[in-house]
Protein backbone atom coordinates (compact mmCIF):
# COMPACT_ATOMS: atom_id res chain seq x y z
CA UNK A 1 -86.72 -4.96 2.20
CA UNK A 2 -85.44 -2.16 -0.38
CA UNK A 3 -88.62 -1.24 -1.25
CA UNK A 4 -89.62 -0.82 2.66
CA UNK A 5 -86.55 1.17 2.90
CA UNK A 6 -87.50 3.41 0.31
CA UNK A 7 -91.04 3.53 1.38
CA UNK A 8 -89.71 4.48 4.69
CA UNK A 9 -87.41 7.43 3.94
CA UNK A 10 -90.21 8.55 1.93
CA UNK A 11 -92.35 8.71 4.86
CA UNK A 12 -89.42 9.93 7.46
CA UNK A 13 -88.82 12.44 4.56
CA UNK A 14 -93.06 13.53 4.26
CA UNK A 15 -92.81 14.20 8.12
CA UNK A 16 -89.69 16.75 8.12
CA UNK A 17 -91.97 18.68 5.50
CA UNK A 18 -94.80 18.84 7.57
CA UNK A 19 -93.73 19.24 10.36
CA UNK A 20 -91.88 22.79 10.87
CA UNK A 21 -89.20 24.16 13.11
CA UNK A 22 -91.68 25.27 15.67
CA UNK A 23 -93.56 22.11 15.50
CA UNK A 24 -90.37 20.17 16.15
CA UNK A 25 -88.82 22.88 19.46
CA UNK A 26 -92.18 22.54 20.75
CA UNK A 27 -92.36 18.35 21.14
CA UNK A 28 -89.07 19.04 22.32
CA UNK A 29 -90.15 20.89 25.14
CA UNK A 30 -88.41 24.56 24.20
CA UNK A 31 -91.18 25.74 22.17
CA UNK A 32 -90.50 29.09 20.11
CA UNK A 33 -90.86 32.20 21.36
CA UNK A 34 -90.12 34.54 18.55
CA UNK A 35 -90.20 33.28 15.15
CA UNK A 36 -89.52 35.29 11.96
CA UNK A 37 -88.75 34.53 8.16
CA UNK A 38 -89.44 36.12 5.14
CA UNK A 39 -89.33 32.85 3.05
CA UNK A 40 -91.20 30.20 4.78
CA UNK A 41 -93.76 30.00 7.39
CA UNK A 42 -92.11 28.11 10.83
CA UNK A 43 -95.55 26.32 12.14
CA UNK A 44 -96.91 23.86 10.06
CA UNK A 45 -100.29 25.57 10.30
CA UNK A 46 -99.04 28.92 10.02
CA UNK A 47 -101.28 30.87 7.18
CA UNK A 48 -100.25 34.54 8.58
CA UNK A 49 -97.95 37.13 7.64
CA UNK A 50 -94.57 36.91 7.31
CA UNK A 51 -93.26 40.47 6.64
CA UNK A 52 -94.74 43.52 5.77
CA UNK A 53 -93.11 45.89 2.54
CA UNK A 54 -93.78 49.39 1.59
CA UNK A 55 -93.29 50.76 -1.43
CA UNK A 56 -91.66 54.13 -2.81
CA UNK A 57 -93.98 55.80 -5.57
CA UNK A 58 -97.11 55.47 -2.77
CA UNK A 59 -95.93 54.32 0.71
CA UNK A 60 -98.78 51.63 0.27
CA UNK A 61 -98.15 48.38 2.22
CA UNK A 62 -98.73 45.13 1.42
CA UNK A 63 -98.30 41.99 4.18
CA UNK A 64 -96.54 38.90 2.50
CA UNK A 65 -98.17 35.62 3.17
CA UNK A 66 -97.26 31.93 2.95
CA UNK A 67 -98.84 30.53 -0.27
CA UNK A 68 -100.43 27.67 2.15
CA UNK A 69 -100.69 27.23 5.69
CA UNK A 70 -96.96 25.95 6.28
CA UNK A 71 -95.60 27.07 3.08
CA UNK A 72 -93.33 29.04 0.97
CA UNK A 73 -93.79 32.94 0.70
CA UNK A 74 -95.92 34.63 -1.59
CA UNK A 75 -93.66 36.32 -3.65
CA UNK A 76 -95.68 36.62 -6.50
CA UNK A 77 -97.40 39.37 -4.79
CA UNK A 78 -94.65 40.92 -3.61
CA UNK A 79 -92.89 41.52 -7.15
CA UNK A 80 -96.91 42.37 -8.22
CA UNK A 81 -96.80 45.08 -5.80
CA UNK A 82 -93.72 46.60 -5.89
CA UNK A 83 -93.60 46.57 -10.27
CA UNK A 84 -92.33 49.63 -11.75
CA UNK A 85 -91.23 51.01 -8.27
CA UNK A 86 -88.81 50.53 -5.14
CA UNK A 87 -89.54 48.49 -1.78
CA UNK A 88 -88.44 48.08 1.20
CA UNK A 89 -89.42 45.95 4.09
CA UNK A 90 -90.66 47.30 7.27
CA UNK A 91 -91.72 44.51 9.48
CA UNK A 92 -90.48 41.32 10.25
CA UNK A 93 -93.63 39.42 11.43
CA UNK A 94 -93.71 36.64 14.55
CA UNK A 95 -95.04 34.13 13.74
CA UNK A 96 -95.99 32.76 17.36
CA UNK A 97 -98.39 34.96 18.43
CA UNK A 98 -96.62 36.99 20.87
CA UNK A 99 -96.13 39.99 18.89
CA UNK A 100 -92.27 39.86 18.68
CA UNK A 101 -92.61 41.71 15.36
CA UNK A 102 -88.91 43.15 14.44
CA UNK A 103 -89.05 46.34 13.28
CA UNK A 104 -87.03 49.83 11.98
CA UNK A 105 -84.42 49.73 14.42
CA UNK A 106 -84.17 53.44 16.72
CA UNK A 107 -80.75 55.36 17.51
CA UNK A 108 -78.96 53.15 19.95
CA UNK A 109 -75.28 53.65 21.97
CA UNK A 110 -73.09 53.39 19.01
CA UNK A 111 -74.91 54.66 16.16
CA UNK A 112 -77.47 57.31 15.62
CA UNK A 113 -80.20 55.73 14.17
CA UNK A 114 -83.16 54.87 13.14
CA UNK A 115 -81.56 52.28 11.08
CA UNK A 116 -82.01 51.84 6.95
CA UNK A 117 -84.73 48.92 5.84
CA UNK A 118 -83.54 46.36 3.53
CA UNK A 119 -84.52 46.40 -0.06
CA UNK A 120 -87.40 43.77 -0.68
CA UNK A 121 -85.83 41.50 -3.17
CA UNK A 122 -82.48 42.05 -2.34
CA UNK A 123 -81.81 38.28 -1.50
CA UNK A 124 -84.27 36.24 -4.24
CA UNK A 125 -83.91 32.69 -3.25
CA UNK A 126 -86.07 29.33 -4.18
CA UNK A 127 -87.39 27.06 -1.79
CA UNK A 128 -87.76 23.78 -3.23
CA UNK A 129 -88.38 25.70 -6.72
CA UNK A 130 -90.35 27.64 -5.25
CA UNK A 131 -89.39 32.11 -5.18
CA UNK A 132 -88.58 33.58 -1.80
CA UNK A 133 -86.47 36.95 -0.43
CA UNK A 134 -84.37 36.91 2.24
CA UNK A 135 -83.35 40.21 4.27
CA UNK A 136 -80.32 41.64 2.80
CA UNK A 137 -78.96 43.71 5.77
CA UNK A 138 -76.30 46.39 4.49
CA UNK A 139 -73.94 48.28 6.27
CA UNK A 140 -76.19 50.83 8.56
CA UNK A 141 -79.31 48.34 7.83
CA UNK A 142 -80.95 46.92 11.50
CA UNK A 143 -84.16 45.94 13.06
CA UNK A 144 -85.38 45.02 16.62
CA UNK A 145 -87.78 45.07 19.16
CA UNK A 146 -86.71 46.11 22.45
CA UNK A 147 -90.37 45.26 24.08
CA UNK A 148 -91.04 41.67 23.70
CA UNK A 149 -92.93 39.27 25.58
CA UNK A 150 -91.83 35.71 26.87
CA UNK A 151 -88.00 35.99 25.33
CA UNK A 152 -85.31 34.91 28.11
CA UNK A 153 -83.96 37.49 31.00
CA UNK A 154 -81.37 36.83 33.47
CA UNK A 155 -79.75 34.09 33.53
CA UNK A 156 -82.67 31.49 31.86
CA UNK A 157 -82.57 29.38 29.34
CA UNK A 158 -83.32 29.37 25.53
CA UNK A 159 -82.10 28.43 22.11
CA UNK A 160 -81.52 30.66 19.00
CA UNK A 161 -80.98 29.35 15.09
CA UNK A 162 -80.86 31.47 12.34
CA UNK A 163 -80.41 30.90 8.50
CA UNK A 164 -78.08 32.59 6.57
CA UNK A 165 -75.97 33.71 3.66
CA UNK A 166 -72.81 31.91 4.18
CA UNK A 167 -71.01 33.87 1.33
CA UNK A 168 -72.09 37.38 2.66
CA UNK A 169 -70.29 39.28 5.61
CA UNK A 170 -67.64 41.31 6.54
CA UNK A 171 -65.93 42.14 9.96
CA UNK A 172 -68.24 45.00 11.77
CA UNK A 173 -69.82 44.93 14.01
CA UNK A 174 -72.41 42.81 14.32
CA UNK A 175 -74.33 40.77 12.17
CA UNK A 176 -76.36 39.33 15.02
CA UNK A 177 -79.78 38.08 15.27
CA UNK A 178 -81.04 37.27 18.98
CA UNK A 179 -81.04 38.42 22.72
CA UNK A 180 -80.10 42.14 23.19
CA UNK A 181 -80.37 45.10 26.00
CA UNK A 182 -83.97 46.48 25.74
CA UNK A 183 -82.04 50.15 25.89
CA UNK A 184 -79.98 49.70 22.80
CA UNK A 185 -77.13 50.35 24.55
CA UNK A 186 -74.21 48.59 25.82
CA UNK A 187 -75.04 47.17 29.74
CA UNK A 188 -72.09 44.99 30.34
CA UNK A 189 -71.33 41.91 29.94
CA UNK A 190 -73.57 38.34 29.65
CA UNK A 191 -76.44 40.99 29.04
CA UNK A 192 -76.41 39.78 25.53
CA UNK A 193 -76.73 35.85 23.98
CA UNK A 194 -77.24 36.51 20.13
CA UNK A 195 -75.96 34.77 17.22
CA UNK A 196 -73.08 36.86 15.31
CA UNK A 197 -72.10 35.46 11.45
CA UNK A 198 -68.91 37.17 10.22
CA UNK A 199 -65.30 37.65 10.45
CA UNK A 200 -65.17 40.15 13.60
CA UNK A 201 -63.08 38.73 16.69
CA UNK A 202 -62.77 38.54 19.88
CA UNK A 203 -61.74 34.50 20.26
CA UNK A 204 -62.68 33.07 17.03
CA UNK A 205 -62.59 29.96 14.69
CA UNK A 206 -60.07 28.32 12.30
CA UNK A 207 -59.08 29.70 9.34
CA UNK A 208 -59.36 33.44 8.71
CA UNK A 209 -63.43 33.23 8.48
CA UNK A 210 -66.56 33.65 8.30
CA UNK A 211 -67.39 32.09 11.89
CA UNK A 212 -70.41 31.32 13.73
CA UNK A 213 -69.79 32.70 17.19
CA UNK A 214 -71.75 34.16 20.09
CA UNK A 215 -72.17 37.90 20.55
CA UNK A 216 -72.35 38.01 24.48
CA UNK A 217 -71.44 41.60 25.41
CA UNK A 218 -68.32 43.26 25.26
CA UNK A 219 -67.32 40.29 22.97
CA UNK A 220 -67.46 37.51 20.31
CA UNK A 221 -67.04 34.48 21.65
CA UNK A 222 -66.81 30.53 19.77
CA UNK A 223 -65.67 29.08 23.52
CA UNK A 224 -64.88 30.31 27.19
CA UNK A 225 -61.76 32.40 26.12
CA UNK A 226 -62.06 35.60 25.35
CA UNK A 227 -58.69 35.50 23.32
CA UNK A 228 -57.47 32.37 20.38
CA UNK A 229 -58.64 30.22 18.27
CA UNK A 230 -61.05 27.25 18.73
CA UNK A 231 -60.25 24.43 15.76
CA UNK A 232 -63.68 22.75 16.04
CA UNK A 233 -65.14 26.07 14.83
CA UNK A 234 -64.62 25.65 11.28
CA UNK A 235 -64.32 29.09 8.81
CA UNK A 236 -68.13 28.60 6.62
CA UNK A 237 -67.47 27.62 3.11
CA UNK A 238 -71.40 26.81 2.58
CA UNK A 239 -74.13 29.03 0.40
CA UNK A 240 -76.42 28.51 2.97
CA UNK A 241 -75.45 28.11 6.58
CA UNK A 242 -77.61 27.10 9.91
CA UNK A 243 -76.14 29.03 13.00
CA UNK A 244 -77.56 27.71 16.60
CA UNK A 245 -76.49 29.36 20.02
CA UNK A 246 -78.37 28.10 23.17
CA UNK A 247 -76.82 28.75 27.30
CA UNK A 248 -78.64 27.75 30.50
CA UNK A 249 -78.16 28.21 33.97
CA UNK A 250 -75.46 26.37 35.85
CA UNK A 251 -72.77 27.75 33.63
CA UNK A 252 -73.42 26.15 30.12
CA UNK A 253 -73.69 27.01 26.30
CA UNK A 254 -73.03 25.84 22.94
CA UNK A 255 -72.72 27.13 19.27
CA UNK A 256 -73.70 24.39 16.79
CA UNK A 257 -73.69 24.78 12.39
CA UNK A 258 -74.47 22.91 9.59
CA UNK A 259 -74.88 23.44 5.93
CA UNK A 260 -78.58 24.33 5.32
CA UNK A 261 -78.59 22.44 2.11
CA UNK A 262 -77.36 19.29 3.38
CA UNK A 263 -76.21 17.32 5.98
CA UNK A 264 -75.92 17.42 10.17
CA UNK A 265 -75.13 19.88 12.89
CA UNK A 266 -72.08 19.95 14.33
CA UNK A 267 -71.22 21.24 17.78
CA UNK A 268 -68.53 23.58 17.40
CA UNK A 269 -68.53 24.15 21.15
CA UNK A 270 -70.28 23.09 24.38
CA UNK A 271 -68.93 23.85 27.72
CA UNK A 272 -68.57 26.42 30.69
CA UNK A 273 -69.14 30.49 29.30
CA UNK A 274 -66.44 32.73 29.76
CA UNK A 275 -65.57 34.35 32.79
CA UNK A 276 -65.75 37.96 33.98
CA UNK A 277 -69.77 38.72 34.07
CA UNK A 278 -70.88 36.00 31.59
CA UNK A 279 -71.76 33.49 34.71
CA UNK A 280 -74.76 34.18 35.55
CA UNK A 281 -76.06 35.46 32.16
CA UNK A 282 -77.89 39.33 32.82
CA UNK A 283 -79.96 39.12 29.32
CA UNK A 284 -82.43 41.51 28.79
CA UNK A 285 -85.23 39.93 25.91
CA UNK A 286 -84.83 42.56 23.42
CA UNK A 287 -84.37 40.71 19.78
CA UNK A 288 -81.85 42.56 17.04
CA UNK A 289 -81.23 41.56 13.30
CA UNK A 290 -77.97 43.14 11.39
CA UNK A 291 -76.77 45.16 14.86
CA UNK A 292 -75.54 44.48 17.80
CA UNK A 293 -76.85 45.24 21.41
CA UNK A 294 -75.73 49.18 21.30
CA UNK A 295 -77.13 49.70 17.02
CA UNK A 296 -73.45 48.87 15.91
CA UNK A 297 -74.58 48.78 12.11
CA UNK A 298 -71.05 48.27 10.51
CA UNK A 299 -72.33 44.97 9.81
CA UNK A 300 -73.50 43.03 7.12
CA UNK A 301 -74.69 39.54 6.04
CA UNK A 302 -78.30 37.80 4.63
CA UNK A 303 -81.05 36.35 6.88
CA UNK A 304 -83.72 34.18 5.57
CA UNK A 305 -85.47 32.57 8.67
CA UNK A 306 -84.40 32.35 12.39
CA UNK A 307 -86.47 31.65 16.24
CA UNK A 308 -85.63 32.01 19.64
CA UNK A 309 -87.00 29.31 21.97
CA UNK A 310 -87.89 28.74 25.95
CA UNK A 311 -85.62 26.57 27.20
CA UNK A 312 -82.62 24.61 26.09
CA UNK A 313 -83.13 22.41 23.28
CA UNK A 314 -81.79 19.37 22.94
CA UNK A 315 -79.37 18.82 20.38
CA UNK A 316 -81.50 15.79 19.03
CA UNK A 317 -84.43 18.79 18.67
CA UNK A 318 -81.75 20.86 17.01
CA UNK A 319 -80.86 17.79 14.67
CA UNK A 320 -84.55 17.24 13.45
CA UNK A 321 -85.15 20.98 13.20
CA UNK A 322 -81.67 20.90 10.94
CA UNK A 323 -83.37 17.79 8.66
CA UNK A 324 -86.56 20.26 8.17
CA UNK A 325 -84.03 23.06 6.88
CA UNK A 326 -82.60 20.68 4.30
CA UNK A 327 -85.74 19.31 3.37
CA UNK A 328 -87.10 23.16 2.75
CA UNK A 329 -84.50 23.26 -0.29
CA UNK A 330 -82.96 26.51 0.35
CA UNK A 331 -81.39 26.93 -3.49
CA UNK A 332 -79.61 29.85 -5.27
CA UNK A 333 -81.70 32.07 -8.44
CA UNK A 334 -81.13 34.72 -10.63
CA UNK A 335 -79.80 38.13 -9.07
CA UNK A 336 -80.63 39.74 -12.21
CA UNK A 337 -83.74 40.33 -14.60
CA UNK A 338 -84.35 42.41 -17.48
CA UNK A 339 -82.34 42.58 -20.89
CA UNK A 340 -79.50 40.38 -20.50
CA UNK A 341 -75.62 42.34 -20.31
CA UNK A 342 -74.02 39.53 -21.23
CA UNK A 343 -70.26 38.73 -19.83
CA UNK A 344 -67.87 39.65 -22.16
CA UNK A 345 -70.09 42.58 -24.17
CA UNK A 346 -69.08 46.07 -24.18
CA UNK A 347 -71.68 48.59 -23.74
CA UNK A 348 -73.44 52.12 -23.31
CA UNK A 349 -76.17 53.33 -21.01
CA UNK A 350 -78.37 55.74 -22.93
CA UNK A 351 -79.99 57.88 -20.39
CA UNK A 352 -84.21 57.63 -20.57
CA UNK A 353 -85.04 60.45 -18.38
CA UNK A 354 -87.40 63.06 -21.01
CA UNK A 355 -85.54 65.87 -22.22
CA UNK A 356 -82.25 63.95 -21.70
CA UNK A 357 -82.44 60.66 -23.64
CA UNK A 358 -79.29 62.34 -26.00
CA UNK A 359 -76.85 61.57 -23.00
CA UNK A 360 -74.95 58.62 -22.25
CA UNK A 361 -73.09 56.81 -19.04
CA UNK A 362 -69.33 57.98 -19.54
CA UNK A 363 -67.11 59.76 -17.30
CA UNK A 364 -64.19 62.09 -17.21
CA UNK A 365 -61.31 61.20 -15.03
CA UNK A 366 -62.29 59.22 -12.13
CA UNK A 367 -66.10 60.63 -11.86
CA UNK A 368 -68.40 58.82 -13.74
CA UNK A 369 -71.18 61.56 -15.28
CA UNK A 370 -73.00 61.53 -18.42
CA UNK A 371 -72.65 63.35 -21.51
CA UNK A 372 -74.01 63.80 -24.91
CA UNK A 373 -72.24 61.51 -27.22
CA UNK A 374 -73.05 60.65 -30.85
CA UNK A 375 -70.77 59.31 -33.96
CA UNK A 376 -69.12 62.08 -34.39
CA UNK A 377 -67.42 62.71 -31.44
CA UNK A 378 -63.94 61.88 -31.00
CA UNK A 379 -62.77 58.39 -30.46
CA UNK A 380 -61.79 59.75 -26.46
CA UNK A 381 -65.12 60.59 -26.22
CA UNK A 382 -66.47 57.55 -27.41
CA UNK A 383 -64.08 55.18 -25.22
CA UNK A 384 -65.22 57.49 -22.50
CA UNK A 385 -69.04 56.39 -22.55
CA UNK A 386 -67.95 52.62 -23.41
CA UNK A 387 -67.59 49.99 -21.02
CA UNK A 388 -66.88 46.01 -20.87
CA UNK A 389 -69.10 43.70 -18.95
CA UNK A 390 -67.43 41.37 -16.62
CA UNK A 391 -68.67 39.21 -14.19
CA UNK A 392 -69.20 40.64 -10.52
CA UNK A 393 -66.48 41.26 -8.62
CA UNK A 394 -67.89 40.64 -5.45
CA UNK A 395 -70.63 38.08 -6.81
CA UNK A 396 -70.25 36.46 -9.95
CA UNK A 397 -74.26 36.24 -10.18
CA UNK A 398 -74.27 39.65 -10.95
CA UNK A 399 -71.52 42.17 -13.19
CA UNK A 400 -69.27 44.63 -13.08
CA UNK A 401 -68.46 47.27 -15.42
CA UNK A 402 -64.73 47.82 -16.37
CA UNK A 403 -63.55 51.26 -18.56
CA UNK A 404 -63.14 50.48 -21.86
CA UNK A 405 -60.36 53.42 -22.10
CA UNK A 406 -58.73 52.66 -18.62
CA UNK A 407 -58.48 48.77 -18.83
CA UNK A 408 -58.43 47.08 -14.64
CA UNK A 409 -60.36 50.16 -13.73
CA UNK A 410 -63.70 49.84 -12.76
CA UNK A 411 -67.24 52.07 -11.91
CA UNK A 412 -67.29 51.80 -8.40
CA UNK A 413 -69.47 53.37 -5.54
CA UNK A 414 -67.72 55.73 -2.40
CA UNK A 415 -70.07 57.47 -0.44
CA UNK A 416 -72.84 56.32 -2.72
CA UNK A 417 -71.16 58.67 -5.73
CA UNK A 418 -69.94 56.86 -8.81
CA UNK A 419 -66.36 56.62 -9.72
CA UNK A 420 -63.86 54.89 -12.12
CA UNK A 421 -60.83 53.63 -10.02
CA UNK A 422 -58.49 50.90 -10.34
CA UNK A 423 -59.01 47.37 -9.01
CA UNK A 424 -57.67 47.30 -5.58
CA UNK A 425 -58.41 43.43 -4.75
CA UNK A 426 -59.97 44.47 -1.54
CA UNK A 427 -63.21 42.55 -0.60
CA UNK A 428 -65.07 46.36 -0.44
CA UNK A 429 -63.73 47.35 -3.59
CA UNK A 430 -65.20 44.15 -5.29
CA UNK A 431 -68.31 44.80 -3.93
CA UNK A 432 -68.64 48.01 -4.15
CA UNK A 433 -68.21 47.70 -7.88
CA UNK A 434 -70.34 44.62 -7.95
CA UNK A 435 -73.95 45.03 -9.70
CA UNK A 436 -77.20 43.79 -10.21
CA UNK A 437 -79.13 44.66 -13.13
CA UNK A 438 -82.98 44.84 -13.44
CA UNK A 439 -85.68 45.49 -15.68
CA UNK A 440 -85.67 48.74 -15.84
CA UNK A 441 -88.24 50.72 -13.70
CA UNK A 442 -89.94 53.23 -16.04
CA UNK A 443 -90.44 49.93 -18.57
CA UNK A 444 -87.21 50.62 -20.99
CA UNK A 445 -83.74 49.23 -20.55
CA UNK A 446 -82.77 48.31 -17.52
CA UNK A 447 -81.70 49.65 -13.68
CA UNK A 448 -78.33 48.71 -12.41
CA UNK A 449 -79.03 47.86 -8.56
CA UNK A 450 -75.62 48.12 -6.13
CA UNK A 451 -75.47 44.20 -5.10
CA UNK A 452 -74.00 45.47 -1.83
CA UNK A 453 -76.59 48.33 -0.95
CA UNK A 454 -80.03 47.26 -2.98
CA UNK A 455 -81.97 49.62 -2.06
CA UNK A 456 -79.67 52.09 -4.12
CA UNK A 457 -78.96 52.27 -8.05
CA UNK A 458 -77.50 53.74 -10.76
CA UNK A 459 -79.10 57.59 -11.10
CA UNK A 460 -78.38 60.53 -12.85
CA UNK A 461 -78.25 63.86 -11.02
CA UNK A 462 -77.18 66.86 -12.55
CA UNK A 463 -75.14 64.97 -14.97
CA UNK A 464 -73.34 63.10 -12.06
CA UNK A 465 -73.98 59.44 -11.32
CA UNK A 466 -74.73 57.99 -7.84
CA UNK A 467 -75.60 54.89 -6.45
CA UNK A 468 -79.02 56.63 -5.21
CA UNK A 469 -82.03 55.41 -3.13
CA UNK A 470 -85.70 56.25 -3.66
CA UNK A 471 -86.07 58.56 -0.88
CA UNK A 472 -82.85 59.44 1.73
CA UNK A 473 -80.85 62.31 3.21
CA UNK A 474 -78.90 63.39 0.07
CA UNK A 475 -80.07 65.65 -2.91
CA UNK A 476 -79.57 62.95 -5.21
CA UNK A 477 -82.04 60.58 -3.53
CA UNK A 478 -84.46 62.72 -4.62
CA UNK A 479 -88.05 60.96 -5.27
CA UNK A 480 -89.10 63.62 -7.81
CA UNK A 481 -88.20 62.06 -11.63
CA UNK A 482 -86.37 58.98 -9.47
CA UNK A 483 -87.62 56.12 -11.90
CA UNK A 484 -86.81 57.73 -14.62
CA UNK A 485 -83.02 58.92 -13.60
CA UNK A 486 -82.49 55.12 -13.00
CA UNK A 487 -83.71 53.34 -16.15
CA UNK A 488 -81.01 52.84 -18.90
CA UNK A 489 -81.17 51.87 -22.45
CA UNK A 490 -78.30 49.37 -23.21
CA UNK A 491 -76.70 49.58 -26.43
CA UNK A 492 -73.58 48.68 -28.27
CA UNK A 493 -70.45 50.13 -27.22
CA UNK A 494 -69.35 53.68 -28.85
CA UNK A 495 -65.61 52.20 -29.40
């Protein structure tokens, strides 16, 4: 009987692998309509693309692939690609054949746009061992598609879940993947039904957050009040969190979450929508990822995979679709390659551009510049260009770099310029002095990567530092000499 038992799960466990999300909505009845990841392919005999990137130094492309029909990304190619360079991604692929490709999102009713792309490894994540990205949507970071074909309007039915980064979000608005007005503006209310991650309110869950709600409109909603708390909406503790929001006509809806690593779904609620335009439901079909219905790109948070279905799925549907999740083996890796700064060091940045490899990270005051420093300067000088390594702030996967001369005070990004300031305990100020390093991009050293903008790093500029991109609307994003500004050689601390 035991060995039955086991033979059994084995099997049970065999068919949750093989058979993917849109496999499972579809002999449910509510088969996908939109389907996008960048990790993982959602049909079991998917062998398409999953995303497109671009990179900086050529604006080539490259689409990224499943490994196998079914599988895990290819992103091998991806980091073959993109060596020695920056990319971003620029397409979100469907996967179902109806073109619901997310894209560069345009200007919309709250912010001017078009909207930043996410870095391409931002989010590195492993898939039963196996490497994957997520999209790492930053503040002013959003894509959609406001032309889409077969996505709900009106008042019908359909089911959304998403994957995300339970540990990354903040309250603006909206971190929402789903159904949005095809103007990118706000309509009203009930013309949205998109799932919002985050700590933004309108009614919202226990605890102080992150929630799982339902961005409807004109608010965020976890039950028919637009005001107060609901208790069986728990505040996300989990890595990795599955977020499902489904309505359907006759005055019903439901937001359900689980822990994509392990375990059920719960239903955090299921019941009548709110009042005051949300009964009958005016959706429109466009999809959004990182913004809400109007471009509101205040937001951030991490998506890995996420479809929207015809029809309301059953939550026995929803339940084997959850199993697959687990069974994927969504797991945590290294945010970091290159030489290791080690916790606890103290160090210097020598700078590796030509003609300027005699100057050194250091700063004077509160702005963070470099300078030429060797062993004969004074020991203020010296301190000035040292710095300890602690671990990140904002993500302990990553580091932060505290003053060695000015001890609690920290380099920190504002307005993408680097400063020294003092350790306010806020969550921005954590991650805002929170970073990644990487092998460094001209082949020496490393480049320090902003954990909470990716697509920006450590750069030199006329002797000032900035947290810079490869290409963008200030001077110091400059493409010309880009790789080089960014790549440091770490040595031993000066003092």
């Amino acid at each position: 009987m035991f060995q039955f038992s086991s033979l059994l799960a084995l099997v049970l466990v065999a068919q949750l692998v093989a058979a993917a999300p849109c496999d499972i909505y579809a002999s449910g009845g509510t088969p996908c309509v939109a389907a996008h990841s960048t990790t993982r392919a959602l049909f079991s005999a998917y062998s398409g693309s999953l995303y497109q990137v671009q990179r900086a130094s050529d604006s080539g492309t490259i689409n990224i692939a499943p490994l196998s029909a079914g599988g895990v990304a290819n992103a091998a190619a991806q980091d073959s690609f993109c060596a020695g360079t920056t990319c971003v991604i620029t397409t979100i692929f469907d996967q179902t054949g109806r073109s619901n490709h997310l894209t560069q999102a345009p200007a919309g009713g709250a912010a001017g746009g078009p909207d930043n792309l996410a870095a391409a490894d931002g989010a590195p994540v492993t898939l039963n061992g196996q490497k994957a990205y997520g999209v790492f949507i930053s503040p002013g970071t959003g894509y959609r598609n406001d032309k889409t074909n077969g996505i709900a309007t009106g008042d019908a039915a359909e089911g959304l879940y998403a994957v995300f980064d339970g540990t990354h979000f903040n309250g603006g608005c909206c971190f929402d993947y789903g159904n949005a007005e095809t103007s990118a503006d706000d309509t009203g209310n009930g013309h949205m039904e998109a799932i919002y991650f985050g700590t933004a309110r309108g009614s919202a869950g226990a605890g102080s957050g992150p929630w799982v709600l339902a961005d409807l409109e004109n608010g965020l909603y976890t039950s028919a009040s637009s005001t107060g708390t609901t208790a069986s909406n728990p505040t996300i503790t989990e890595r990795f969190v599955t977020a499902v929001v489904k309505g359907e006509p006759g005055n019903q809806w439901a937001i359900r979450g689980g822990n994509s690593q392990s375990g059920s779904l719960s239903t955090f609620y299921s019941g009548v929508r709110p009042s005051n335009g949300y009964n009958p439901m005016s959706k429109e079909g466009a999809i959004i990822l990182g913004i809400g219905g109007d471009n509101s790109d205040a937001s951030q948070g991490t998506f890995y995979e996420g479809v929207m279905t015809s029809g309301y799925p059953a939550d026995a549907t929803e339940n084997s679709v959850q199993a697959n999740i687990v069974a994927a083996g969504y797991a945590v890796t290294s945010l970091t390659s290159g030489p290791a700064l080690t916790v606890g060091s103290a160090v210097s940045f020598r700078v590796t551009t030509p003609g300027f490899t005699t100057r050194f990270i250091a700063h004077t005051g509160t702005q963070v510049n470099t300078q030429v420093v060797t062993s004969s300067n004074t020991t203020a000088v010296k301190q000035s260009a040292s710095w300890n390594v602690v671990a990140g702030l904002g993500n302990s996967g990553c580091v932060s770099f505290e003053s060695r001369d000015t001890p609690g005070s920290f380099i920190r990004h504002s307005g993408f310029e680097l400063f020294v300031n003092a350790n306010d305990g806020s969550q921005l100020f954590h991650e805002d002095a929170t970073y990644c390093p990487q092998a460094g991009k001209n082949g020496q050293g490393n480049s320090i990567r902003s954990w909470s903008y990716p697509t920006h790093y450590f750069r030199h500029f006329n002797a000032i530092l900035y947290a810079a991109s490869n290409g963008g609307p200030s001077d110091f994003d400059a493409t010309a000499s880009y790789i080089n500004d960014i790549s440091f050689v770490v040595g031993a601390s000066f003092a």
